[in-house]
N, C-alpha and C. Protein backbone atom coordinates (compact mmCIF):
# COMPACT_ATOMS: atom_id res chain seq x y z
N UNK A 1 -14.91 35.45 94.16
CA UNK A 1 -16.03 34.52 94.08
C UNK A 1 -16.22 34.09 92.63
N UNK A 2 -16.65 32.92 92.11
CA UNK A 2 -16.53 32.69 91.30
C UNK A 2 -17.79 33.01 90.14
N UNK A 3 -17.58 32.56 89.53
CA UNK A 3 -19.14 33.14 88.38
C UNK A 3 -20.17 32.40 88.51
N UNK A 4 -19.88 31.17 88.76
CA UNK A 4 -21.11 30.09 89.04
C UNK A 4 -21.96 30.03 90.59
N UNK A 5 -21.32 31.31 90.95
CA UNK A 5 -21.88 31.22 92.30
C UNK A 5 -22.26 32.30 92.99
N UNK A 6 -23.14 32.20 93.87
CA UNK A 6 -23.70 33.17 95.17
C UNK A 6 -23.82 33.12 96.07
N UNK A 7 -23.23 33.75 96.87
CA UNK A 7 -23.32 33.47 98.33
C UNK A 7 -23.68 34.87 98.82
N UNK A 8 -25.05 34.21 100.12
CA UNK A 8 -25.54 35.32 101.12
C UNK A 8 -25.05 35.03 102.33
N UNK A 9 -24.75 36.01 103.18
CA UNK A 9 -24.35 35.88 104.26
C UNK A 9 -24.76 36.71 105.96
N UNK A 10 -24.79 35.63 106.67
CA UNK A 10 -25.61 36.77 107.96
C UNK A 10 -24.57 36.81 108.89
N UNK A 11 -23.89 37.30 109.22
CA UNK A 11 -22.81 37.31 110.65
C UNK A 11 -23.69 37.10 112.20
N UNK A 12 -24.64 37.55 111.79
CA UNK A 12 -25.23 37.78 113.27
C UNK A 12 -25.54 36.17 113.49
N UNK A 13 -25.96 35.37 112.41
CA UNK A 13 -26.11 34.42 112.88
C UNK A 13 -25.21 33.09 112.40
N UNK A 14 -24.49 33.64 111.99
CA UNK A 14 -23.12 32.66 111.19
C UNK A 14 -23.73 31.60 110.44
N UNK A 15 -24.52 32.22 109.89
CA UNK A 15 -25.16 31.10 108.87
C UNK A 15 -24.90 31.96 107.48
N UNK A 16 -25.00 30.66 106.42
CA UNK A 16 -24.31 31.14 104.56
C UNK A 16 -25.07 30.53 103.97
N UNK A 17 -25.83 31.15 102.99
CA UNK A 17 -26.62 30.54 101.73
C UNK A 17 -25.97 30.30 100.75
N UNK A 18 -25.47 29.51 99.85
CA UNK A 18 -24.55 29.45 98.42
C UNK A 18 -25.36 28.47 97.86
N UNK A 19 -25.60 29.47 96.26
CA UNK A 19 -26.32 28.79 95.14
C UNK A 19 -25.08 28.30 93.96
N UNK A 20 -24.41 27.40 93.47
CA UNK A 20 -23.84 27.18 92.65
C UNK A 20 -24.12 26.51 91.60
N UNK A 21 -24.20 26.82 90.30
CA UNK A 21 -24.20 25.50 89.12
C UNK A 21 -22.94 25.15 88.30
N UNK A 22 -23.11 23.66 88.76
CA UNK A 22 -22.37 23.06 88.16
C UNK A 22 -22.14 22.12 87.43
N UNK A 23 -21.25 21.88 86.38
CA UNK A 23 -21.24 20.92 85.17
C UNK A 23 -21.67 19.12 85.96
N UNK A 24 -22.78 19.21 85.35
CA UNK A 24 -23.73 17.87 85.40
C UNK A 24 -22.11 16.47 84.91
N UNK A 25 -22.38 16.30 86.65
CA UNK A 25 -21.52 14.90 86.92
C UNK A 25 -21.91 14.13 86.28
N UNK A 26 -22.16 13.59 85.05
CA UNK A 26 -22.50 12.49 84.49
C UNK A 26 -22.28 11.55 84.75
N UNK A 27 -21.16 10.89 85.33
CA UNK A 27 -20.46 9.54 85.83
C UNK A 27 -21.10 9.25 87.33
N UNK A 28 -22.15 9.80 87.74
CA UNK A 28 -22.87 9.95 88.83
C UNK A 28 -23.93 10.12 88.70
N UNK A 29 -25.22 8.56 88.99
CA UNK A 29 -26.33 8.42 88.70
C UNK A 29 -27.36 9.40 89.39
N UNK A 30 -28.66 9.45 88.88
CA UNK A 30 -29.71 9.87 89.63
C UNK A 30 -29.46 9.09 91.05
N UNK A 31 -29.85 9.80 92.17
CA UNK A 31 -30.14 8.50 93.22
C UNK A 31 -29.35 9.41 94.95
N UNK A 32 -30.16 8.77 95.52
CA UNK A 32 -29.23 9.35 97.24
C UNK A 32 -27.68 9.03 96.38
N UNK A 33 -27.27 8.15 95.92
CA UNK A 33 -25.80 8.51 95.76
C UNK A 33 -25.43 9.81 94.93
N UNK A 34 -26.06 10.38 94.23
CA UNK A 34 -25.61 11.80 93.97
C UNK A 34 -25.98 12.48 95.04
N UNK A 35 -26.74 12.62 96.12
CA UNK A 35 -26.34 13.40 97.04
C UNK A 35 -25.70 13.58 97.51
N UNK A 36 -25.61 12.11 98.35
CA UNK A 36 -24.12 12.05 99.40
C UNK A 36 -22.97 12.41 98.79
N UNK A 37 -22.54 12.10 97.10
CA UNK A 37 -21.18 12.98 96.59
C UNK A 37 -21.02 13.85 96.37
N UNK A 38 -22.17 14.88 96.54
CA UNK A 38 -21.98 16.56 96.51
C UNK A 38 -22.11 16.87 98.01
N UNK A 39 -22.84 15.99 99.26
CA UNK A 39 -22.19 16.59 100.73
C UNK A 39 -20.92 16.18 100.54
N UNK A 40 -20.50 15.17 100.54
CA UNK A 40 -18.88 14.83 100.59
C UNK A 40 -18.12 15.84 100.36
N UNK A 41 -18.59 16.33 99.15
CA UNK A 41 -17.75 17.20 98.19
C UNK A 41 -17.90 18.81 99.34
N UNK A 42 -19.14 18.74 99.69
CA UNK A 42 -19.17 19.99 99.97
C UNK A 42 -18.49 20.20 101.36
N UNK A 43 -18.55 19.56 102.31
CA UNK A 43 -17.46 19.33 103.36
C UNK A 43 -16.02 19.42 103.36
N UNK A 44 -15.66 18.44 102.23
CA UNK A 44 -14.19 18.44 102.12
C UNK A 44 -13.83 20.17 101.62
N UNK A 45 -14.63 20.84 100.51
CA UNK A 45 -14.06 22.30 100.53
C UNK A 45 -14.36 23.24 101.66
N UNK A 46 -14.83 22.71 102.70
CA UNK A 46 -14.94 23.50 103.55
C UNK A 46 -14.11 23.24 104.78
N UNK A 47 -13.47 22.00 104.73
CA UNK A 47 -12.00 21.31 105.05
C UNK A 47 -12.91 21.24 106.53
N UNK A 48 -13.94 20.39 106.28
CA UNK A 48 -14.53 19.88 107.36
C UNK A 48 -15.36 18.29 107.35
N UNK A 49 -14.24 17.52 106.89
CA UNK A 49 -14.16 16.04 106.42
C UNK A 49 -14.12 15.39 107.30
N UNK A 50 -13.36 15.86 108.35
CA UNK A 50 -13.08 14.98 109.69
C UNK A 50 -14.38 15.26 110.61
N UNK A 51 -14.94 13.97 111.12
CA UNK A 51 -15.68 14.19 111.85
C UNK A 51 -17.17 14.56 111.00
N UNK A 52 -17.26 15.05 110.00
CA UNK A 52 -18.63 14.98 109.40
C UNK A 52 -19.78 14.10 109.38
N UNK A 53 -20.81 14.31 109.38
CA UNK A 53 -21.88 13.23 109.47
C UNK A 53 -22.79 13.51 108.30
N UNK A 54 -23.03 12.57 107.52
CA UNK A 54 -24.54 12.91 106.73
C UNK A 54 -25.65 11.86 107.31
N UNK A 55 -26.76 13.19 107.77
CA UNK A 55 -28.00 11.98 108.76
C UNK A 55 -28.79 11.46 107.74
N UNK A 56 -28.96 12.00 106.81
CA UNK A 56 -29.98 11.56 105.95
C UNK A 56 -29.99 12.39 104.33
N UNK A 57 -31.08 11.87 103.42
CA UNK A 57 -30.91 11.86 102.52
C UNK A 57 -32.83 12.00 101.80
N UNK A 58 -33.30 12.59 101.83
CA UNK A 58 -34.84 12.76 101.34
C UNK A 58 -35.28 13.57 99.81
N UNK A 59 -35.38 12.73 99.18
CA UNK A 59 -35.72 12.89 97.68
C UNK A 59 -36.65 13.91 97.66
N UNK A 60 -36.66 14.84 97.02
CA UNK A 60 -37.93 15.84 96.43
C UNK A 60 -38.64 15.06 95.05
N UNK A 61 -37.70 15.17 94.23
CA UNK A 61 -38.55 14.01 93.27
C UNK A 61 -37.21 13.42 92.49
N UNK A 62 -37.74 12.51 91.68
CA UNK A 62 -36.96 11.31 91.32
C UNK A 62 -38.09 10.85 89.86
N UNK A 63 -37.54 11.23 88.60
CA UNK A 63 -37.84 11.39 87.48
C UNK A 63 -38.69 9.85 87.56
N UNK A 64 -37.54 8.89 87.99
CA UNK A 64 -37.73 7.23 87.58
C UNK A 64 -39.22 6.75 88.57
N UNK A 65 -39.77 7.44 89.05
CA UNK A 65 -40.42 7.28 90.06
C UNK A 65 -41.41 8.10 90.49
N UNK A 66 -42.72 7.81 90.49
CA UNK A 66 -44.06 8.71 90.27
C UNK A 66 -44.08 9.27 92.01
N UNK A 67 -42.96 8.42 92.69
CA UNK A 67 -43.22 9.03 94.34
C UNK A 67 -42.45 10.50 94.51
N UNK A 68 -42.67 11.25 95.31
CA UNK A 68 -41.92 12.35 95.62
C UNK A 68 -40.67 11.97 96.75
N UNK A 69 -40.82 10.61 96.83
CA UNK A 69 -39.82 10.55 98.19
C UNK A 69 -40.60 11.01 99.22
N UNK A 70 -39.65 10.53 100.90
CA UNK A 70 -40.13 11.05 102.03
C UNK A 70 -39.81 11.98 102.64
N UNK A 71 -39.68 13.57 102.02
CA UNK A 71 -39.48 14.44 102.85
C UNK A 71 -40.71 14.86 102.72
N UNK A 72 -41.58 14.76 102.34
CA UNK A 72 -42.99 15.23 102.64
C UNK A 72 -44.23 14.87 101.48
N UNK A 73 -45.48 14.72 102.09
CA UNK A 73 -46.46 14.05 101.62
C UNK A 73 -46.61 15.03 100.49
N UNK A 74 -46.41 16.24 99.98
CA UNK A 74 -46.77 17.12 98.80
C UNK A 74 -46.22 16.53 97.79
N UNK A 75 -46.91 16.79 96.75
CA UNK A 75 -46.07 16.28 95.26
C UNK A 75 -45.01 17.38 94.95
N UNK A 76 -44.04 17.16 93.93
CA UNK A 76 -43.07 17.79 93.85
C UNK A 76 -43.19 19.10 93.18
N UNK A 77 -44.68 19.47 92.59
CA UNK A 77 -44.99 20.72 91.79
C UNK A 77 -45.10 21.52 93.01
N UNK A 78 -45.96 21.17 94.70
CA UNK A 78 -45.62 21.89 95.63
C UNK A 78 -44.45 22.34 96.07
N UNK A 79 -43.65 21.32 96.36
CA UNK A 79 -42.39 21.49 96.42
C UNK A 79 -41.24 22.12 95.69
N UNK A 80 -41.35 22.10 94.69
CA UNK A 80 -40.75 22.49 93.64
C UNK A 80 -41.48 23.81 92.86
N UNK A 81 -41.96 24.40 93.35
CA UNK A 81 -43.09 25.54 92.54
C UNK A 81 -42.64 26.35 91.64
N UNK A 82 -41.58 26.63 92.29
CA UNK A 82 -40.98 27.75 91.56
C UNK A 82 -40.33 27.11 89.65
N UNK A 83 -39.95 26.12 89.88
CA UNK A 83 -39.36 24.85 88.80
C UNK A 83 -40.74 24.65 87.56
N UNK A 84 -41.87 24.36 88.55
CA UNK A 84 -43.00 23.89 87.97
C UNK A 84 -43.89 25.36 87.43
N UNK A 85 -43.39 26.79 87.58
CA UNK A 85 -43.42 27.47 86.85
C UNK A 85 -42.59 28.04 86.29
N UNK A 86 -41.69 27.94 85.71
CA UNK A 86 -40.45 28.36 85.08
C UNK A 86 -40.35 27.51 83.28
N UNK A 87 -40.16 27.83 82.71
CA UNK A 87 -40.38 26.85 81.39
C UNK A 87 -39.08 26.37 81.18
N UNK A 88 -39.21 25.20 80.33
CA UNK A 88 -38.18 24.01 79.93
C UNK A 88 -37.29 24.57 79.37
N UNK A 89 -35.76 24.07 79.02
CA UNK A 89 -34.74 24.81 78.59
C UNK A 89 -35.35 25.00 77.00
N UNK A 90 -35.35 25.92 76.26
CA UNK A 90 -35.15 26.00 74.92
C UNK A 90 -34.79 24.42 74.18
N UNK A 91 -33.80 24.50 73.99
CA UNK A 91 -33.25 22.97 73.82
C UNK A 91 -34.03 21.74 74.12
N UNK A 92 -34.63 21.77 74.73
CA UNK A 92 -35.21 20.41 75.06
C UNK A 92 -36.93 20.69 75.15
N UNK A 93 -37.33 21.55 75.26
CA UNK A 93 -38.74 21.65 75.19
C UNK A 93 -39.83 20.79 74.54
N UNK A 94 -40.38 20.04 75.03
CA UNK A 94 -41.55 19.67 74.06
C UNK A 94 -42.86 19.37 74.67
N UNK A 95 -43.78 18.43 73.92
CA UNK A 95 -45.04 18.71 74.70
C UNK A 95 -44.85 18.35 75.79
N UNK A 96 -43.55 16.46 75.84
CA UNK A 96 -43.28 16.35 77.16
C UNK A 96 -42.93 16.48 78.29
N UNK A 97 -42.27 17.80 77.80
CA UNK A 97 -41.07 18.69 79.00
C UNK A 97 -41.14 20.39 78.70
N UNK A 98 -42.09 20.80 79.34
CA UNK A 98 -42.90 21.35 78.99
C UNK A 98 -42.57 23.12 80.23
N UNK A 99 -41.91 22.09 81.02
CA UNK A 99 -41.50 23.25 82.47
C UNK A 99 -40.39 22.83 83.23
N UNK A 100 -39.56 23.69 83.88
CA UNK A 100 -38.58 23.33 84.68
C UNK A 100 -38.50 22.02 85.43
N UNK A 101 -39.42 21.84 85.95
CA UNK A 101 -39.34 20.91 87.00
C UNK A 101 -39.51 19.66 85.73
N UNK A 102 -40.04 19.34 84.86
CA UNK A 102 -40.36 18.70 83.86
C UNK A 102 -38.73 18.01 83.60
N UNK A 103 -37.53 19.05 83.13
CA UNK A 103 -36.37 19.12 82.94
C UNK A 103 -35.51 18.83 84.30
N UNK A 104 -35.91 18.83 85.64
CA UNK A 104 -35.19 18.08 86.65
C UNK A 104 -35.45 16.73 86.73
N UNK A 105 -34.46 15.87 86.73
CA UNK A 105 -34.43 14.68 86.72
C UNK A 105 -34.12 13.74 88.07
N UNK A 106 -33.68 14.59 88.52
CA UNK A 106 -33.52 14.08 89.85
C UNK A 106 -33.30 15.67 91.15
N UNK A 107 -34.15 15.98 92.35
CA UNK A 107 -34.31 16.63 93.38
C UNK A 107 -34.13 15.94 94.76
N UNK A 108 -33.32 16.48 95.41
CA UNK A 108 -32.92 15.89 96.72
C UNK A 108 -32.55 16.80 98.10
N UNK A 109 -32.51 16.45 99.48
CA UNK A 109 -32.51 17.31 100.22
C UNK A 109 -31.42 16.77 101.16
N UNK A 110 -30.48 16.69 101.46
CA UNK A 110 -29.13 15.90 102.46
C UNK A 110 -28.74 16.94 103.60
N UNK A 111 -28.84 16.19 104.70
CA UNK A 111 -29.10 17.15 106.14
C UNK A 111 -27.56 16.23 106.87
N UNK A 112 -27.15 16.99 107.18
CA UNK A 112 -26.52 16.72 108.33
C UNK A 112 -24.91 17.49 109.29
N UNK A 113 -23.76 16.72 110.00
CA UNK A 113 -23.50 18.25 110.78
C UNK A 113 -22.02 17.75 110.21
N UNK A 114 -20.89 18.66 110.86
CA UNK A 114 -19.85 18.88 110.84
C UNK A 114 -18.97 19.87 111.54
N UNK A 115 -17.50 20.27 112.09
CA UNK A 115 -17.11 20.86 112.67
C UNK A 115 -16.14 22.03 111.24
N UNK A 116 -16.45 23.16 111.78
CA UNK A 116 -15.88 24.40 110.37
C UNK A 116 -15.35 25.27 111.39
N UNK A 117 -13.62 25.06 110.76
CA UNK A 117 -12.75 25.93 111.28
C UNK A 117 -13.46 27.79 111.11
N UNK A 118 -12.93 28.54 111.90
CA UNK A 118 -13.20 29.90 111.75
C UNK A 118 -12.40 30.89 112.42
N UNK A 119 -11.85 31.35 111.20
CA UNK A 119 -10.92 32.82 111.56
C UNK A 119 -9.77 32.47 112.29
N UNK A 120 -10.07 32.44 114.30
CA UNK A 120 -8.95 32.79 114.74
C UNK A 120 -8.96 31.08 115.17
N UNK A 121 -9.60 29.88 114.65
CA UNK A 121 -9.16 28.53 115.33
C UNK A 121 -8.04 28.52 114.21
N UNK A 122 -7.33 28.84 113.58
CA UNK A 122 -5.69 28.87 112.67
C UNK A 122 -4.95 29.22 113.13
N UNK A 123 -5.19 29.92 114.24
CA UNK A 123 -4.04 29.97 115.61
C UNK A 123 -3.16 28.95 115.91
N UNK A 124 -2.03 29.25 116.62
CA UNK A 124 -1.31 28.37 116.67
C UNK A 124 -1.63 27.28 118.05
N UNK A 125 -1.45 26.54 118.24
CA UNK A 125 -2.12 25.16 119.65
C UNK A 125 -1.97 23.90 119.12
N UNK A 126 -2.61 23.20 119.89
CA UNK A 126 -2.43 21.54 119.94
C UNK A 126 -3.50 20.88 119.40
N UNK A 127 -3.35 19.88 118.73
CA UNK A 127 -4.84 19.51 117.85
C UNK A 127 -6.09 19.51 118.61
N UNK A 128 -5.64 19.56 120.13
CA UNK A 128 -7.23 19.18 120.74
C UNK A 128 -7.77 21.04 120.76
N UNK A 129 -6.75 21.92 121.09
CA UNK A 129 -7.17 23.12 120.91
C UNK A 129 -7.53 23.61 119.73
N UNK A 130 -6.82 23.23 118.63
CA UNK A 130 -7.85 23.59 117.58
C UNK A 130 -9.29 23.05 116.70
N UNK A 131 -9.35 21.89 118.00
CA UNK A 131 -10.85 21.37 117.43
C UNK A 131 -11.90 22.03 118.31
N UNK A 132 -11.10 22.17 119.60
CA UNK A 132 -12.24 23.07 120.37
C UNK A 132 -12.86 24.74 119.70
N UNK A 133 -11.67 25.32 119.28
CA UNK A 133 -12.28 26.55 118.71
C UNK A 133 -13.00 26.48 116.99
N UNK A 134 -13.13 25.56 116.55
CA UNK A 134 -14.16 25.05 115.05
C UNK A 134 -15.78 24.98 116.00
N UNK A 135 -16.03 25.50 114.95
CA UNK A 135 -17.91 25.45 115.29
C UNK A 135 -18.72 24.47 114.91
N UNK A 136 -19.54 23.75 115.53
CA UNK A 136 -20.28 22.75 115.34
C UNK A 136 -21.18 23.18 114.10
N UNK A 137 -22.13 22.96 112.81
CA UNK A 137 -22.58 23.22 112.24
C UNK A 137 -23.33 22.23 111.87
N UNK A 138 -24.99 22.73 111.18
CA UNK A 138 -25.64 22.25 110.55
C UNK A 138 -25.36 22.27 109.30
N UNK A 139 -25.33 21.28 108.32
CA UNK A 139 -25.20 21.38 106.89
C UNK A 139 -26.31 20.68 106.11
N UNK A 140 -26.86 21.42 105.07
CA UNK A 140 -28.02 21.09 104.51
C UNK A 140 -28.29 21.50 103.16
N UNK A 141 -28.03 20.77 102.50
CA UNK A 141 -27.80 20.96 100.89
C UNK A 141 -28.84 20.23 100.02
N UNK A 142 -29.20 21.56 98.96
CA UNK A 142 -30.21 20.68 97.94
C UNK A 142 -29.66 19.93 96.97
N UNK A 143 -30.02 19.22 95.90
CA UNK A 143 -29.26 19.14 94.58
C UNK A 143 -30.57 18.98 93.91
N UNK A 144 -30.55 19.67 92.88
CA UNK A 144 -31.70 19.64 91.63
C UNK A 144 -30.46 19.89 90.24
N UNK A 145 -30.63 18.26 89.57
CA UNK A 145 -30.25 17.58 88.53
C UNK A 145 -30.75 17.95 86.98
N UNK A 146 -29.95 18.62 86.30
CA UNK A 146 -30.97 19.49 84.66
C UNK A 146 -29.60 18.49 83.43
N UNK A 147 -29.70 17.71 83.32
CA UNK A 147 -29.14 16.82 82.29
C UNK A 147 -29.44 17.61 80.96
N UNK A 148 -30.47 18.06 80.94
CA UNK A 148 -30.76 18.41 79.52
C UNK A 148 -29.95 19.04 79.27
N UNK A 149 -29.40 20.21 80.20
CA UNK A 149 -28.19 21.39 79.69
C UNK A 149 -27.31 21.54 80.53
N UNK A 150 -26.99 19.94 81.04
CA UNK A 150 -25.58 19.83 81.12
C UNK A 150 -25.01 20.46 82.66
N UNK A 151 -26.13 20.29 83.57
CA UNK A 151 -26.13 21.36 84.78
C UNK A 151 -26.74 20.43 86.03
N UNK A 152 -25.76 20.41 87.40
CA UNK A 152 -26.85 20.52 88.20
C UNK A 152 -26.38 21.64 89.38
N UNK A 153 -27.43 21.93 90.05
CA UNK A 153 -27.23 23.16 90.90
C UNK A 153 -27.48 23.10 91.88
N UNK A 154 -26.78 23.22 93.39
CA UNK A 154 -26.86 23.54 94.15
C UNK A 154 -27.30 24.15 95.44
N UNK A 155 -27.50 24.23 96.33
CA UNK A 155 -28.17 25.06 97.51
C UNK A 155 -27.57 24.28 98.30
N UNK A 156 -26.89 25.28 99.09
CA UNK A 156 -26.30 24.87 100.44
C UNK A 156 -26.14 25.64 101.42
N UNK A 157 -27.01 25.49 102.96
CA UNK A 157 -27.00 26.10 103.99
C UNK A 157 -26.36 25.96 104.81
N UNK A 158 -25.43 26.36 105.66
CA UNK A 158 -24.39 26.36 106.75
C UNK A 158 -24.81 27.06 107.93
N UNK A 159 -24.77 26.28 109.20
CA UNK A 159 -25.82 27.26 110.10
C UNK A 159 -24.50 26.49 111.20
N UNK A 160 -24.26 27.58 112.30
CA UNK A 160 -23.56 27.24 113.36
C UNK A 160 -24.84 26.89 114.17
N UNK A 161 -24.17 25.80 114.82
CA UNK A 161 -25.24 25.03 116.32
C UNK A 161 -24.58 25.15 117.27
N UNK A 162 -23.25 25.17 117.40
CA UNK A 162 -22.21 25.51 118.87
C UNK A 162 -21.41 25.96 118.34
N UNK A 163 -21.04 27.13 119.13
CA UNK A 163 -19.87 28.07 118.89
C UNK A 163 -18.05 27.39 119.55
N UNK A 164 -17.18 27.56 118.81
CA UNK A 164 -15.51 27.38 119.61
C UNK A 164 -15.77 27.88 120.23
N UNK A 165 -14.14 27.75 121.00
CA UNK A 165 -14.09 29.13 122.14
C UNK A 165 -12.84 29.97 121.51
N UNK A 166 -12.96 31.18 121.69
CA UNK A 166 -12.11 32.15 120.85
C UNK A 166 -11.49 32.55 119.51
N UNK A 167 -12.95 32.07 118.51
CA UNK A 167 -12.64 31.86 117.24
C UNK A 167 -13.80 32.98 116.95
N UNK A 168 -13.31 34.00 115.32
CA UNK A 168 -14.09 35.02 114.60
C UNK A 168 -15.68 35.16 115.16
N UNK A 169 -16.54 33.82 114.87
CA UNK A 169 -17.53 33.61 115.29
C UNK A 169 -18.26 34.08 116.77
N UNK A 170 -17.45 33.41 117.61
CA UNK A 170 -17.85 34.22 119.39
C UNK A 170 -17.94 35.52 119.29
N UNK A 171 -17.29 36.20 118.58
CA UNK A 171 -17.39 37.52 118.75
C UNK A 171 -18.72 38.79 117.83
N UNK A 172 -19.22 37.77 117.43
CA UNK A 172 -20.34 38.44 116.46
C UNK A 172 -21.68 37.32 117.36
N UNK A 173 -21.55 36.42 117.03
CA UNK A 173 -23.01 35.46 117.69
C UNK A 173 -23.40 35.63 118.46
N UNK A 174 -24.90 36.27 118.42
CA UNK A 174 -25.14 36.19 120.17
C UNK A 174 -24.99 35.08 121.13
N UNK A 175 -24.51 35.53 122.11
CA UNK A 175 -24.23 34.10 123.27
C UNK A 175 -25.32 33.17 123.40
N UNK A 176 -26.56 33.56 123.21
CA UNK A 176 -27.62 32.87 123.61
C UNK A 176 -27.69 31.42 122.47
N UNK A 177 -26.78 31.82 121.71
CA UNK A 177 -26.81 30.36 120.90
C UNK A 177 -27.04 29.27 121.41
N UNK A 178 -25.62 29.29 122.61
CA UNK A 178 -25.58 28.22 123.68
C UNK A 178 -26.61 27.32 124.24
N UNK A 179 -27.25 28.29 124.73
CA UNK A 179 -28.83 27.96 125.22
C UNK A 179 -29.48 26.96 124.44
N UNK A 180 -29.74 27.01 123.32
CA UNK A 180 -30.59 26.42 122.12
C UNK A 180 -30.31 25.03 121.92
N UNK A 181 -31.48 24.14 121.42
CA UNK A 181 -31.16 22.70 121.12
C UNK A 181 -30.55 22.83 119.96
N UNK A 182 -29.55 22.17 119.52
CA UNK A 182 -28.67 21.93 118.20
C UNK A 182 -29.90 21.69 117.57
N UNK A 183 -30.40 20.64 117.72
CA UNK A 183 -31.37 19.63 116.77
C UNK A 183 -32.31 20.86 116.30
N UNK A 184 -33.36 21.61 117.04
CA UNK A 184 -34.28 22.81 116.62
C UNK A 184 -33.28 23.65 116.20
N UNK A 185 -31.93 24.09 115.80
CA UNK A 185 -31.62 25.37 114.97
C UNK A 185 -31.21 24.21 113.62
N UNK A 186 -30.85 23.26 113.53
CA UNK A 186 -30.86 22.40 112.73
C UNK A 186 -32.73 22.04 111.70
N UNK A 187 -33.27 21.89 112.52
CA UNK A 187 -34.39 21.92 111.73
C UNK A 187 -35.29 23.11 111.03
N UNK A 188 -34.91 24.47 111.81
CA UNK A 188 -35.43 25.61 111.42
C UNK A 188 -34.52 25.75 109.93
N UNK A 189 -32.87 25.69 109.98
CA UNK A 189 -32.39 25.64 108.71
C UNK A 189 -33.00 25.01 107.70
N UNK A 190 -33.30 23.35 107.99
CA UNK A 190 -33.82 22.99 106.85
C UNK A 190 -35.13 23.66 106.27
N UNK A 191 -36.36 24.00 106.99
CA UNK A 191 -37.50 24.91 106.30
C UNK A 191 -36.64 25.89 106.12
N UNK A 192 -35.81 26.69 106.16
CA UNK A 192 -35.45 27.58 105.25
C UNK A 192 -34.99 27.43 103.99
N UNK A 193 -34.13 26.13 104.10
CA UNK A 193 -33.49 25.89 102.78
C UNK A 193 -34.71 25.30 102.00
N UNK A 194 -35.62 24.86 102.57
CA UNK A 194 -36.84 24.34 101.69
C UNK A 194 -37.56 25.39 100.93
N UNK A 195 -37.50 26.47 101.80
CA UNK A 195 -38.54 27.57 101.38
C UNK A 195 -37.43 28.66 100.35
N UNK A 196 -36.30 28.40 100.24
CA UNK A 196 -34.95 28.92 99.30
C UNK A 196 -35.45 28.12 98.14
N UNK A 197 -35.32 26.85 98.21
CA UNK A 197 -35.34 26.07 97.26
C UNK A 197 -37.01 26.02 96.58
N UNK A 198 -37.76 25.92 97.20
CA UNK A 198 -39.82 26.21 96.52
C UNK A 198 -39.58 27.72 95.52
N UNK A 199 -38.62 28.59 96.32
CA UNK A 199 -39.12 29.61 95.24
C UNK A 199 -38.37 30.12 93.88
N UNK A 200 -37.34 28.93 94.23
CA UNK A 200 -36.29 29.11 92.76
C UNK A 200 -37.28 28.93 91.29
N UNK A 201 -36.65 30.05 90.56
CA UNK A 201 -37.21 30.56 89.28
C UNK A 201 -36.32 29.88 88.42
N UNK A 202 -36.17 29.48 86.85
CA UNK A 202 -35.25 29.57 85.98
C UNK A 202 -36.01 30.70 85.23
N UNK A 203 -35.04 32.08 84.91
CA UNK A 203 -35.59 32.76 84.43
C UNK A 203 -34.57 33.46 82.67
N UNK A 204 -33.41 32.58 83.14
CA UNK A 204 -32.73 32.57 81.79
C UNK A 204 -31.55 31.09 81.90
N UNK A 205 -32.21 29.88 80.66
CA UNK A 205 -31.35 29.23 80.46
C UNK A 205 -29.64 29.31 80.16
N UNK A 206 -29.55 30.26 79.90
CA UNK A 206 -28.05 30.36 79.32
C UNK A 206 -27.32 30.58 80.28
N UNK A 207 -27.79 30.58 82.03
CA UNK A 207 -26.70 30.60 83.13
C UNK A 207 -26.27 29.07 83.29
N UNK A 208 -26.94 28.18 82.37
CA UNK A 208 -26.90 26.78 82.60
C UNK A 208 -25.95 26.19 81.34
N UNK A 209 -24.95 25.17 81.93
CA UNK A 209 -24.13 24.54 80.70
C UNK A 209 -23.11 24.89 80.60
């Protein structure tokens, strides 16, 4: 695993938390288009490009812009709490930038699904058999943008919504998955990743840059 990164993991419910920071895309504006190029991005390493969907795209905040966006009527110090108590990088501190969230320039929330090979769908079969054993998934990724030091970072949730048939996964998930609306285990992910993302701390600049 690499240094810039963390990943939690639940088997029982084949869902993955991964926090990564990474060197601030500069050639890639504030804006839903930096979202959609870190789902892109984040799909294709998960070699689940084909067939992917991004449903949407909901700003937490947006420096250029006194709105929080529409993922919810709270301002972004709610949203962002953990940011809005955390202090400004060293480097850039001043009266104007004063706290983390101060130093995010752009916050965003990108929801949507894709099919993720697992374990035993690398078996050998016919393309239609190995799309049947890939798991349907929710994908739901933050991006919070720190220009000042050269960083933006990550949060990304991976939640199975339908299981293959005879792939790693079936054999740990409870069956009752089946049962369940895609759309409600899809939305319970996102308040999680919301409530991942409210309580992020910066509690030492120098993991940044």
């Amino acid at each position: 695993m690499p240094d810039h990164q963390e990943v939690f993991a639940d088997p029982s419910s084949d869902q993955a938390l991964v926090i990564e920071v990474l060197e601030h895309a500069s050639d890639v504006p504030d804006g839903e288009g930096a979202a959609r190029f870190y789902f892109e991005d984040l799909v294709e390493q998960n070699e689940a490009s084909e067939g992917a969907r991004l449903g949407r795209v909901e700003a937490l905040r947006n420096s250029s812009s006194s709105s929080p966006g529409s993922a919810s009527s709270s301002s972004p110090v709610l949203l962002l709490r953990g940011l809005a108590a955390s202090p400004a990088p060293p480097s850039a501190r001043s009266s104007a930038l004063s706290t983390a969230l101060d130093a995010c320039s752009y916050a965003a929330v990108a929801v949507g699904t894709a099919s993720i090979s697992k374990g035993g769908s690398s078996t050998p079969g016919s393309a239609a058999e190995q799309q049947r054993r890939r798991n349907a998934v929710s994908l739901a990724l933050a991006l919070l943008r720190f220009p000042a030091v050269g960083s933006d970072l990550l949060v990304s949730l991976t939640t199975a919504t339908a299981l293959g048939d005879g792939n790693d996964s079936s054999a740990v998930v409870p069956a009752d998955l089946a049962g369940r609306d895609p759309a409600e285990i899809a939305a319970e992910a996102e308040r999680l990743l919301l409530a991942v993302v409210g309580s992020l701390e910066v509690r030492d600049w120098r993991l940044f840059g």
